[in-house]
N, C-alpha and C. Protein backbone atom coordinates (compact mmCIF):
# COMPACT_ATOMS: atom_id res chain seq x y z
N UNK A 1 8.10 10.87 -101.99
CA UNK A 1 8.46 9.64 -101.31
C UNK A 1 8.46 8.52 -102.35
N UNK A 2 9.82 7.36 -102.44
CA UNK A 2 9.58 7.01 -103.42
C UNK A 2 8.63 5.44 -103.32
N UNK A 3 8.06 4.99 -103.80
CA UNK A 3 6.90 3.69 -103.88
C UNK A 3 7.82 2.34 -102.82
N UNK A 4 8.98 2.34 -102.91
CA UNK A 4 8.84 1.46 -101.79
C UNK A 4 9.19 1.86 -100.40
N UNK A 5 9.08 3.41 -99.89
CA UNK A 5 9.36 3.92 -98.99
C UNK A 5 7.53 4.36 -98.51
N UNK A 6 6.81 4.19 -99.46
CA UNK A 6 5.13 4.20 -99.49
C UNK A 6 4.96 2.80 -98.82
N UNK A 7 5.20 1.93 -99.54
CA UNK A 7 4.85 0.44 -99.11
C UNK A 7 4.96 0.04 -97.72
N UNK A 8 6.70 0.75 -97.45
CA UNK A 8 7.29 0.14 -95.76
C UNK A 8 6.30 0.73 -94.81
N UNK A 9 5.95 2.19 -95.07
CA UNK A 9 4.91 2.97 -94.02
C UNK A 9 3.27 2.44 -94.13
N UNK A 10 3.01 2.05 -95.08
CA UNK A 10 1.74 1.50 -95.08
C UNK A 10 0.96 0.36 -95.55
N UNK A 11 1.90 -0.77 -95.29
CA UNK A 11 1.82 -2.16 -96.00
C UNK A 11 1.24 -2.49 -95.07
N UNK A 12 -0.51 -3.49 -95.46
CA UNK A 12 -1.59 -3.60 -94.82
C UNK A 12 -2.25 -4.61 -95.85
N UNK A 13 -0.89 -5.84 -96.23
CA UNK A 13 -1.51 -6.86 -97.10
C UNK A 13 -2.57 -7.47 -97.15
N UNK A 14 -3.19 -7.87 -97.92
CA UNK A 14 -4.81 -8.83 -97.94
C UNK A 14 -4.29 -9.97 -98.87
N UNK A 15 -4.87 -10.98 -98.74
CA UNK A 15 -4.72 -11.98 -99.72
C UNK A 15 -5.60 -11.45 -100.69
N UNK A 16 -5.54 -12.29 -102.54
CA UNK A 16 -6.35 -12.02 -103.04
C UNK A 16 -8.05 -12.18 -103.22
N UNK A 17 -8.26 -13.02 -101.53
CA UNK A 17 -9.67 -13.03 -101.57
C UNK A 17 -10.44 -11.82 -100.05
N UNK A 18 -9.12 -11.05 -99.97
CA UNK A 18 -9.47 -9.81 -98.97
C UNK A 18 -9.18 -10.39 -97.59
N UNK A 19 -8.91 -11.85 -97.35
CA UNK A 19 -8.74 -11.97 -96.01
C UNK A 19 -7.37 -11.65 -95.44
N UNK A 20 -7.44 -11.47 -94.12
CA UNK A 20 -6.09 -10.84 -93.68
C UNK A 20 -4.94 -11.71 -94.24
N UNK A 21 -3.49 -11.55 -94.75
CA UNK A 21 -2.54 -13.08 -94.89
C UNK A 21 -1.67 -12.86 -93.63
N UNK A 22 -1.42 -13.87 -93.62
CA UNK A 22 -0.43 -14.32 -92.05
C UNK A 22 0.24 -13.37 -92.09
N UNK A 23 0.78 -12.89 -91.22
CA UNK A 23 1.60 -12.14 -90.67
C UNK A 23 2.95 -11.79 -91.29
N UNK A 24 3.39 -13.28 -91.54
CA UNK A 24 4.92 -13.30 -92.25
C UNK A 24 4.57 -13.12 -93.77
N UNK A 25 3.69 -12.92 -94.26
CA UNK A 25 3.40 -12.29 -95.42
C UNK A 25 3.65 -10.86 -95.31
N UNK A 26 3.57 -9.94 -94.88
CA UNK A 26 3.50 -8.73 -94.30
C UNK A 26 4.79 -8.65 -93.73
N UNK A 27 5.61 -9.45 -92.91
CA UNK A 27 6.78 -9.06 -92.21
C UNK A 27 7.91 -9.44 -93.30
N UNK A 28 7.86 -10.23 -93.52
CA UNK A 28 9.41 -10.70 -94.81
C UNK A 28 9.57 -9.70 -95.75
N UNK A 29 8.76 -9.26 -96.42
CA UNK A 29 9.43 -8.36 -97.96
C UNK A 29 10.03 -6.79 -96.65
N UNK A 30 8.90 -6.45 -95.76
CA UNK A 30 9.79 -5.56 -95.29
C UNK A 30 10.75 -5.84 -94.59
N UNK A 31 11.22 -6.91 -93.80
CA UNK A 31 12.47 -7.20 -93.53
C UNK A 31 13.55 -7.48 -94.51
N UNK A 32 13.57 -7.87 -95.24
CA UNK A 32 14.47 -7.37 -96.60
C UNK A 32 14.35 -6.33 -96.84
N UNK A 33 13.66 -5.48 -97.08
CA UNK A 33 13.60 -3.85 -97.22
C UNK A 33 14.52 -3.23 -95.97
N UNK A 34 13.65 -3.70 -95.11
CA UNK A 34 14.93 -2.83 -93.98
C UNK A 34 16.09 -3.14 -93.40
N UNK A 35 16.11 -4.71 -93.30
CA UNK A 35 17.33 -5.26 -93.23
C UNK A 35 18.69 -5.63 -94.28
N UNK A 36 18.27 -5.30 -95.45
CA UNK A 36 19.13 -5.66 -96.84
C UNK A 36 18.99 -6.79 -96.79
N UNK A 37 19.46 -7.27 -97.86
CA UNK A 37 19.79 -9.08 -98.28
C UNK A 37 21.48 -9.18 -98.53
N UNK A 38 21.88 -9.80 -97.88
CA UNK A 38 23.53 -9.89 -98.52
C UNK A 38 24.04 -11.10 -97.98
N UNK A 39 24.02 -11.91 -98.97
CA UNK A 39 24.80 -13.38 -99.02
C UNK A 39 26.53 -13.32 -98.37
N UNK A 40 26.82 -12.19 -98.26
CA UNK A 40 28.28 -11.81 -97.77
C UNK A 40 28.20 -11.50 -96.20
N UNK A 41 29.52 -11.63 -95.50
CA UNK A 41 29.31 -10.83 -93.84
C UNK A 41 29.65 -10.07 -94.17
N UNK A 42 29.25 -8.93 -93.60
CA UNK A 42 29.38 -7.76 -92.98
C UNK A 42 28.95 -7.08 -91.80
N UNK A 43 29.57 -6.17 -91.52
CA UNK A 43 29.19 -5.20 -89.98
C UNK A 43 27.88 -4.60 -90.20
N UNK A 44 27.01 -4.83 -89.37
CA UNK A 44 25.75 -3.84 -88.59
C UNK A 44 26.06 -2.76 -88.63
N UNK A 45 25.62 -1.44 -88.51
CA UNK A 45 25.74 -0.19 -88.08
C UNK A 45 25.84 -0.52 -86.16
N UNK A 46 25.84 -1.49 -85.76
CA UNK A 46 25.84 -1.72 -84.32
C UNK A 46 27.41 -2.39 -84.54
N UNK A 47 28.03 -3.10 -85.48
CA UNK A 47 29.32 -3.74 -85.02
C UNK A 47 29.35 -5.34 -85.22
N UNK A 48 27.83 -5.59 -85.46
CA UNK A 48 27.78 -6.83 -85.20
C UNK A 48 28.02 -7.82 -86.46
N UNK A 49 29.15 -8.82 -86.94
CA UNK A 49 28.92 -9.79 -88.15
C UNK A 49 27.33 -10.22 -88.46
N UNK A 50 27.07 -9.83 -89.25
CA UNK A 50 25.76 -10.02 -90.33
C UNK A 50 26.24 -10.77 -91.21
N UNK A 51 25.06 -11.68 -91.76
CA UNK A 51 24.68 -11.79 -93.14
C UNK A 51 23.43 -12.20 -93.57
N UNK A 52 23.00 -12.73 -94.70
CA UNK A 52 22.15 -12.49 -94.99
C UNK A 52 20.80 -11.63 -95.16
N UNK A 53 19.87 -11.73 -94.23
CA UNK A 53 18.35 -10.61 -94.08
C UNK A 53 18.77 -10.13 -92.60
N UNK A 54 20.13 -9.31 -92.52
CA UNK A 54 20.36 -8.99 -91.04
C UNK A 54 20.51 -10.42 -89.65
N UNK A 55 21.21 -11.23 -90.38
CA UNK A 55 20.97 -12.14 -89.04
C UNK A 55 22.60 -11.97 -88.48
N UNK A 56 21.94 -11.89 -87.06
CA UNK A 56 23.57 -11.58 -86.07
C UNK A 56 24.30 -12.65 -86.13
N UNK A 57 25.19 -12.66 -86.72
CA UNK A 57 26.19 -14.34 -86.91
C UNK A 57 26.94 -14.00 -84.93
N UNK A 58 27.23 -13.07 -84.24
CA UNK A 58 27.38 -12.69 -83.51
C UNK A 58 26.70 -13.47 -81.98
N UNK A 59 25.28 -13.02 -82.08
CA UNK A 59 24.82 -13.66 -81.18
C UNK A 59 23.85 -15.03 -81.21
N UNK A 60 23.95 -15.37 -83.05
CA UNK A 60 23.79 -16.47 -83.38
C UNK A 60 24.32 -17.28 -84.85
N UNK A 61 25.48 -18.28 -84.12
CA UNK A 61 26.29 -18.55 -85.29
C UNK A 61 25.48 -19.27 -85.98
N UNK A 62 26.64 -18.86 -87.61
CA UNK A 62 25.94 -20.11 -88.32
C UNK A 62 25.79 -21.50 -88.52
N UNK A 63 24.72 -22.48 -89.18
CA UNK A 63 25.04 -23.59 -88.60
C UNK A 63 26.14 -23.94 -89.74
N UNK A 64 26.64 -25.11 -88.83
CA UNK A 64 28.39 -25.47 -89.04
C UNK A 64 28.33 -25.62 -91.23
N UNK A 65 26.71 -26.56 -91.67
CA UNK A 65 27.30 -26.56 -93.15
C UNK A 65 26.84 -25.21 -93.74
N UNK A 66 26.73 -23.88 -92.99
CA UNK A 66 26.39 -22.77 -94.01
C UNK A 66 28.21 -22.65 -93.50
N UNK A 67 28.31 -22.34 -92.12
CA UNK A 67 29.69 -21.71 -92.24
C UNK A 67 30.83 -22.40 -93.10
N UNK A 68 30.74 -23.70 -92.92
CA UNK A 68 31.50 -24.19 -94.19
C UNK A 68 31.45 -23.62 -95.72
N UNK A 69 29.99 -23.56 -96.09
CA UNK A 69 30.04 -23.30 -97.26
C UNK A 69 30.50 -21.55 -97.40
N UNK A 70 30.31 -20.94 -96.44
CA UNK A 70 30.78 -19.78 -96.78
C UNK A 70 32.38 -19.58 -96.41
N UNK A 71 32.77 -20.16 -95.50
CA UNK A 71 34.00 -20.31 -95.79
C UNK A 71 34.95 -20.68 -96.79
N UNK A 72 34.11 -21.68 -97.44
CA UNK A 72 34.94 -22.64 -98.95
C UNK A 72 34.09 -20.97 -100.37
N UNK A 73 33.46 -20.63 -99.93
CA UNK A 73 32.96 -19.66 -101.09
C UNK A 73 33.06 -18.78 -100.95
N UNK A 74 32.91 -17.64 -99.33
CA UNK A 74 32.87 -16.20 -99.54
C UNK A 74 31.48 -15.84 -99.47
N UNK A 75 30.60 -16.94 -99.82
CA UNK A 75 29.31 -16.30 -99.60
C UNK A 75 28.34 -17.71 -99.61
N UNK A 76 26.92 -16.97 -99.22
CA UNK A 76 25.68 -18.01 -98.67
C UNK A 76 25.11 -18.06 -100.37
N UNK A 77 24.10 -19.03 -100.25
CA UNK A 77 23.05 -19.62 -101.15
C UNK A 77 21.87 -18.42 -100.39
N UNK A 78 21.07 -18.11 -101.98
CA UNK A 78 19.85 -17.44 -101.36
C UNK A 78 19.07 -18.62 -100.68
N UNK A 79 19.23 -19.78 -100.83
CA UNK A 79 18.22 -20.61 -99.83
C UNK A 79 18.49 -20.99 -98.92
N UNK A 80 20.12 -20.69 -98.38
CA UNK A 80 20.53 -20.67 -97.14
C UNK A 80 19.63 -18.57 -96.31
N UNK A 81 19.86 -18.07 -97.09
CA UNK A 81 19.65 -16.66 -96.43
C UNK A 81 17.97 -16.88 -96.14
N UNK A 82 17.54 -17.78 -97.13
CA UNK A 82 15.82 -17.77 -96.14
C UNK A 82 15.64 -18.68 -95.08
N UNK A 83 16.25 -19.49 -95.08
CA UNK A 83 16.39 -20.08 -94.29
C UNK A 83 17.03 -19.85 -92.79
N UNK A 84 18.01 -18.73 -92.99
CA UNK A 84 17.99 -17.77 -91.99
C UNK A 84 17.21 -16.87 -91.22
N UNK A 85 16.35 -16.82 -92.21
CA UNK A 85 15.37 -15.27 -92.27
C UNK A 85 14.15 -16.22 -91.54
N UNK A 86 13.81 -17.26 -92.09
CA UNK A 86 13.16 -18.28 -91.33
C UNK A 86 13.10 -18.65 -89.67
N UNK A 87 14.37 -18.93 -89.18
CA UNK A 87 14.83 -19.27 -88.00
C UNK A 87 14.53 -18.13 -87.37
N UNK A 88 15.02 -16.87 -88.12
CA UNK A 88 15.25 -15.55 -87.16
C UNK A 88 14.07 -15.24 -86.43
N UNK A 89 12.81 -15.06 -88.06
CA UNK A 89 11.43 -15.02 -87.61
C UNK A 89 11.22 -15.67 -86.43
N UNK A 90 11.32 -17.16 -86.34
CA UNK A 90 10.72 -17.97 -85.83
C UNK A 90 11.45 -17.43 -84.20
N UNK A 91 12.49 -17.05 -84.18
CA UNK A 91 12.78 -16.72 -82.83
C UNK A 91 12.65 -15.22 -82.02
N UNK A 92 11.79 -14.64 -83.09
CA UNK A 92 11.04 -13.26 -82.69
C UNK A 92 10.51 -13.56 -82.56
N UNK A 93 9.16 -14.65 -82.90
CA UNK A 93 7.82 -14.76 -82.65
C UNK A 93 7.63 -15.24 -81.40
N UNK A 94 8.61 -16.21 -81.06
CA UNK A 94 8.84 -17.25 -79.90
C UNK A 94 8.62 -16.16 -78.66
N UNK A 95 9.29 -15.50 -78.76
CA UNK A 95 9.93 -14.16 -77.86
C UNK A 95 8.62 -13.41 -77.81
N UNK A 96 7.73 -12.61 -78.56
CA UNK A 96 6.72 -11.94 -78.96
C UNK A 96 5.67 -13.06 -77.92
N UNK A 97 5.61 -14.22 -78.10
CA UNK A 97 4.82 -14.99 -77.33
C UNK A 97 4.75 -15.21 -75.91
N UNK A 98 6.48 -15.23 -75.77
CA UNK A 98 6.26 -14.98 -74.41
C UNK A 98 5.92 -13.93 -73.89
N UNK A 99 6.28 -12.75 -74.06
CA UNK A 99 5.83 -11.56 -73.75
C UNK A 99 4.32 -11.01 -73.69
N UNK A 100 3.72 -11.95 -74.51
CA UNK A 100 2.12 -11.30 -74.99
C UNK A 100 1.37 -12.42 -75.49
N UNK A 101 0.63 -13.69 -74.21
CA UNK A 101 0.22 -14.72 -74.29
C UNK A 101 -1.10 -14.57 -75.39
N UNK A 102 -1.46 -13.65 -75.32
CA UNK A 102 -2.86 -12.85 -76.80
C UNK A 102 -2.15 -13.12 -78.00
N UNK A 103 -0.87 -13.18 -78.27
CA UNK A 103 -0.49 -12.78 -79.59
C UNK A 103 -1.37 -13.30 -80.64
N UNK A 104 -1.85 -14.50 -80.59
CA UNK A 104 -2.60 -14.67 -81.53
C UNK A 104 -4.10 -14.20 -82.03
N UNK A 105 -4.44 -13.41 -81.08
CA UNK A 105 -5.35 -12.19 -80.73
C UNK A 105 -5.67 -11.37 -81.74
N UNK A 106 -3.98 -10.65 -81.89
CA UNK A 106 -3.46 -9.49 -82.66
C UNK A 106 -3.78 -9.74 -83.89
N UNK A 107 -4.63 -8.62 -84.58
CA UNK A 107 -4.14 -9.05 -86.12
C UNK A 107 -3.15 -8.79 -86.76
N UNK A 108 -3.14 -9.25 -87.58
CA UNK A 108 -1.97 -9.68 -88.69
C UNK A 108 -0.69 -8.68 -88.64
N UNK A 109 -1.60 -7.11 -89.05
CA UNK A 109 -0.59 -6.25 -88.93
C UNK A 109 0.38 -6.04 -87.27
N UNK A 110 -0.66 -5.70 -86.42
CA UNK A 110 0.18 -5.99 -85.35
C UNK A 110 1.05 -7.23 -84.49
N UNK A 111 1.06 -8.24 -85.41
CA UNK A 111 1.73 -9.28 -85.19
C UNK A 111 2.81 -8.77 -86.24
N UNK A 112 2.85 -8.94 -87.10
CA UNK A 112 4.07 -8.01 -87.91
C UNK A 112 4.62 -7.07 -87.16
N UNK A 113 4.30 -6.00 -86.67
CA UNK A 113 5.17 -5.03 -86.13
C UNK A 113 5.32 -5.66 -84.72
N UNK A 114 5.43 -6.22 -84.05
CA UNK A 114 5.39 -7.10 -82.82
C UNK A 114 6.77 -7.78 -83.29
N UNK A 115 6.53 -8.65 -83.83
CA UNK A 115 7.62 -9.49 -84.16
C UNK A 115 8.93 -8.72 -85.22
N UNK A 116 8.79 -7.13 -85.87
CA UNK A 116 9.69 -6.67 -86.46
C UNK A 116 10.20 -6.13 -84.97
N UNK A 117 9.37 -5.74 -84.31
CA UNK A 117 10.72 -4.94 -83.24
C UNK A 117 11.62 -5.73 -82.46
N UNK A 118 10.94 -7.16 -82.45
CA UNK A 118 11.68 -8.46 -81.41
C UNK A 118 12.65 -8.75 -82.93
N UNK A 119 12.23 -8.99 -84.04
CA UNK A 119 13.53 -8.73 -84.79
C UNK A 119 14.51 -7.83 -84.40
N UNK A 120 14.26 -6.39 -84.77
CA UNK A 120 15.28 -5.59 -84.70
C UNK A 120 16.11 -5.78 -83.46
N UNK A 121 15.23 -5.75 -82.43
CA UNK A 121 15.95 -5.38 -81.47
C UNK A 121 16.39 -6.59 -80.64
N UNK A 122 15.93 -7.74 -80.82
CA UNK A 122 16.11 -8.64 -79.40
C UNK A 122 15.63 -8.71 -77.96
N UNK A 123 15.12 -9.88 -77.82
CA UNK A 123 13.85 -9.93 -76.25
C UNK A 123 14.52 -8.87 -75.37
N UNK A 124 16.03 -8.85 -75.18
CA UNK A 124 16.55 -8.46 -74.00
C UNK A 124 16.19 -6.75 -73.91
N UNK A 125 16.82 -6.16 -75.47
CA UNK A 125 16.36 -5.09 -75.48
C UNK A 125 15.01 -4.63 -75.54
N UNK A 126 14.19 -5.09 -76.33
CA UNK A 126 12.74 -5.03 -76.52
C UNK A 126 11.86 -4.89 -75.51
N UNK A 127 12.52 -5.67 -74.10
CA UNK A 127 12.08 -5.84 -72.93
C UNK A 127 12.40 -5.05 -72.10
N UNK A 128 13.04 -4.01 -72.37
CA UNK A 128 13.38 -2.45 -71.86
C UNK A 128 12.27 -1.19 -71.98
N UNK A 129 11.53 -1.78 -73.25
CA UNK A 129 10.31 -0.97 -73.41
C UNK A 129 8.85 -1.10 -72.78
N UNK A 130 9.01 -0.91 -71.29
CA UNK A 130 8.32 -1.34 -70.27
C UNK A 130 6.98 -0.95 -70.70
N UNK A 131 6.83 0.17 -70.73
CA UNK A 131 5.33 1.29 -71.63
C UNK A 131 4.77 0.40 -72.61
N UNK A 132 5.47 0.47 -73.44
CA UNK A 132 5.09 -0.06 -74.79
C UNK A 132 4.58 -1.78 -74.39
N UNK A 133 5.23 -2.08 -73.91
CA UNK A 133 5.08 -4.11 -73.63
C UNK A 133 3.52 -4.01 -72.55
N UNK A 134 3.30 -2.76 -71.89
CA UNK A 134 2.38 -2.42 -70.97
C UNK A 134 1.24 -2.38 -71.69
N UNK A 135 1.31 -1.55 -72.83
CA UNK A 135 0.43 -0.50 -73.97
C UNK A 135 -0.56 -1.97 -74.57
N UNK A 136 0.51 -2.72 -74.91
CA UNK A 136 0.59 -3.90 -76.24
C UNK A 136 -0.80 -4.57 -75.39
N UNK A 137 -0.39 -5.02 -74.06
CA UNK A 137 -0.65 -6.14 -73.48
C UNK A 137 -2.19 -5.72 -72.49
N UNK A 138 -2.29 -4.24 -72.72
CA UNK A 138 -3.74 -3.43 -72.60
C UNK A 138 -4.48 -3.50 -73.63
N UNK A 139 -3.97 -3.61 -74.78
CA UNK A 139 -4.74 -3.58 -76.04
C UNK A 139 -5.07 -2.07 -76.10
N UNK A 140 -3.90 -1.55 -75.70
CA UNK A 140 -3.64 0.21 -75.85
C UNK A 140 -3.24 0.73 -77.09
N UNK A 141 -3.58 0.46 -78.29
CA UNK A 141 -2.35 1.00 -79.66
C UNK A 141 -2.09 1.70 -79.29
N UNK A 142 -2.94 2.88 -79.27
CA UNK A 142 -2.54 4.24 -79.59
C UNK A 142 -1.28 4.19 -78.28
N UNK A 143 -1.51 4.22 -77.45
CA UNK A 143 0.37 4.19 -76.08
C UNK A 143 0.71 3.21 -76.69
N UNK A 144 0.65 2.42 -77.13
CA UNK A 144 2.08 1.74 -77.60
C UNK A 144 2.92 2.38 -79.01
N UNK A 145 2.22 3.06 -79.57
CA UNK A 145 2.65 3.40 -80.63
C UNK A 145 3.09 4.66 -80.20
N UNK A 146 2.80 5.47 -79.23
CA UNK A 146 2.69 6.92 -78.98
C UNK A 146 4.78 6.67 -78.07
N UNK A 147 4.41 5.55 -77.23
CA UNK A 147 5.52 5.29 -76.69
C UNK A 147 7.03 4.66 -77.23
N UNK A 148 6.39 3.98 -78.61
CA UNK A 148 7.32 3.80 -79.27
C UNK A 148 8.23 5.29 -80.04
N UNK A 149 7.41 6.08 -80.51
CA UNK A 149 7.79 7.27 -81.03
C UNK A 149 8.69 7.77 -80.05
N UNK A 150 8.55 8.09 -79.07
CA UNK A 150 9.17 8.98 -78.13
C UNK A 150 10.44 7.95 -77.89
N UNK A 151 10.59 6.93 -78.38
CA UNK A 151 11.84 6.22 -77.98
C UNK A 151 13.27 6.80 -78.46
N UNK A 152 14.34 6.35 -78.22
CA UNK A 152 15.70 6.68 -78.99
C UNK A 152 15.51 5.68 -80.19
N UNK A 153 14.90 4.31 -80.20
CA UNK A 153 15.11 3.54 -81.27
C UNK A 153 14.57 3.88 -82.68
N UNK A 154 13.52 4.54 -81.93
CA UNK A 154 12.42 5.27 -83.29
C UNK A 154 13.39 6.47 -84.13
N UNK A 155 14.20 6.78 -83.43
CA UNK A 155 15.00 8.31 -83.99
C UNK A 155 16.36 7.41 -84.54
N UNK A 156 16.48 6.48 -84.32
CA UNK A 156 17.84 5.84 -85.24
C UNK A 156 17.58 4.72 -86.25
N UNK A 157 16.55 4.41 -86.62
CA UNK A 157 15.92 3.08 -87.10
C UNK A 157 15.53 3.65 -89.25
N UNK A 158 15.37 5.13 -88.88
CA UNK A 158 15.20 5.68 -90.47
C UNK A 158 13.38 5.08 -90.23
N UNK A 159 13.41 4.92 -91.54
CA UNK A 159 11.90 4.70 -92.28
C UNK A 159 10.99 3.15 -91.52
N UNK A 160 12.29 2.17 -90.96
CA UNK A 160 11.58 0.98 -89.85
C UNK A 160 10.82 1.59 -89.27
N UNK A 161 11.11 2.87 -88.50
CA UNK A 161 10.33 3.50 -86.90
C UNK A 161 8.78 3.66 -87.59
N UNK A 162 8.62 4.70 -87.81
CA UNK A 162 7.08 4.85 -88.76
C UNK A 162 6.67 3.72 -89.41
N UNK A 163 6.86 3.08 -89.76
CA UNK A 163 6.61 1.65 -90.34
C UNK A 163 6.08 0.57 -89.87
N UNK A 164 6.54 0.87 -88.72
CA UNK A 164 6.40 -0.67 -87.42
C UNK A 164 5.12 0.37 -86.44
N UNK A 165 5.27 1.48 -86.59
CA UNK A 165 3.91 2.24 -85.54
C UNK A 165 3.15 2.18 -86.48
N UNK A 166 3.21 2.45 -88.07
CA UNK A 166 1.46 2.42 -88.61
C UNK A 166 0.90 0.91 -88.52
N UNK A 167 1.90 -0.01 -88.10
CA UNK A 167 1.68 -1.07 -88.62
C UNK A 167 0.75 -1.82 -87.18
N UNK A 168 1.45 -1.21 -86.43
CA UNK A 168 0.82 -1.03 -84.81
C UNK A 168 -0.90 -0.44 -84.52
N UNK A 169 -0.23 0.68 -85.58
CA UNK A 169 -1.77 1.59 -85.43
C UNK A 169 -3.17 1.15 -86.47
N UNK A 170 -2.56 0.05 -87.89
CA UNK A 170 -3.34 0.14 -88.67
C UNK A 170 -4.42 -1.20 -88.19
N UNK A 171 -3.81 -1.70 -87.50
CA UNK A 171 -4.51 -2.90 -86.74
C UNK A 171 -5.35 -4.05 -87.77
């Protein structure tokens, strides 16, 4: 397995004085890992206009001076793409909150995998995983993670699926 396919399955950051680091310390490098980085659009494996760290230009355009500038260029500024990656976060977490008034409960790691699956997937879908949102909100890991596995998303997602359950399980 190669070292950053080690990292995605068992990244369980500490700051350098051992205390847990926020969450989005832990969620960003693997969302670039699993989402790519690409200053260009392109199609999703779902269909959907992307760019940057996976953000759906689709079901959320860009704002009017990135689309300009990528229109006049062909492509984004990396400080437009964090700044994407920014917003996106910020509207998984939003979502993650409503769903699971504890969130701030959760540690670190399971706020990371919380907010990667409301990444990947979106409240609407995410909110299909009745078990799992059940599991979360019992303070059940082990069924939420057990229920995530058995999903279809877990079997199409590659190296995300295991990634987002240890991250569930490592608590």
């Amino acid at each position: 397995m190669a070292r950053a396919e080690r990292e995605l399955l068992t990244s369980n950051e500490r700051t350098d004085q051992g205390a847990p680091a926020n969450y989005r310390d832990v969620l960003k490098p693997r969302l670039r890992q699993e989402e790519g980085v690409r200053s260009r659009m392109y199609k999703c494996p779902a269909g959907r206009n992307t760019i940057g760290c996976g953000h759906n230009c689709d079901a959320s355009p860009l704002p009017p001076d990135m689309q300009l500038f990528l229109e006049k260029n062909g492509h984004i500024t990396d400080a437009m793409i964090d700044t994407l990656l920014e917003r996106d976060i910020d509207r998984a977490e939003a979502d993650a909150r409503k769903l699971f008034p504890g969130f701030d409960l959760f540690t670190v790691n399971r706020q990371a995998g919380i907010v990667d699956l409301l990444f990947n997937l979106g409240f609407t879908r995410f909110s299909r995983f009745v078990r799992t949102i059940d599991a979360i909100r019992q303070n059940d890991w082990a069924t939420a993670a057990a229920q995530l596995r058995k999903s279809k998303w877990y079997t199409q997602v590659g190296l995300r699926g295991p990634g987002v359950v240890n991250l569930i399980l490592a608590g």
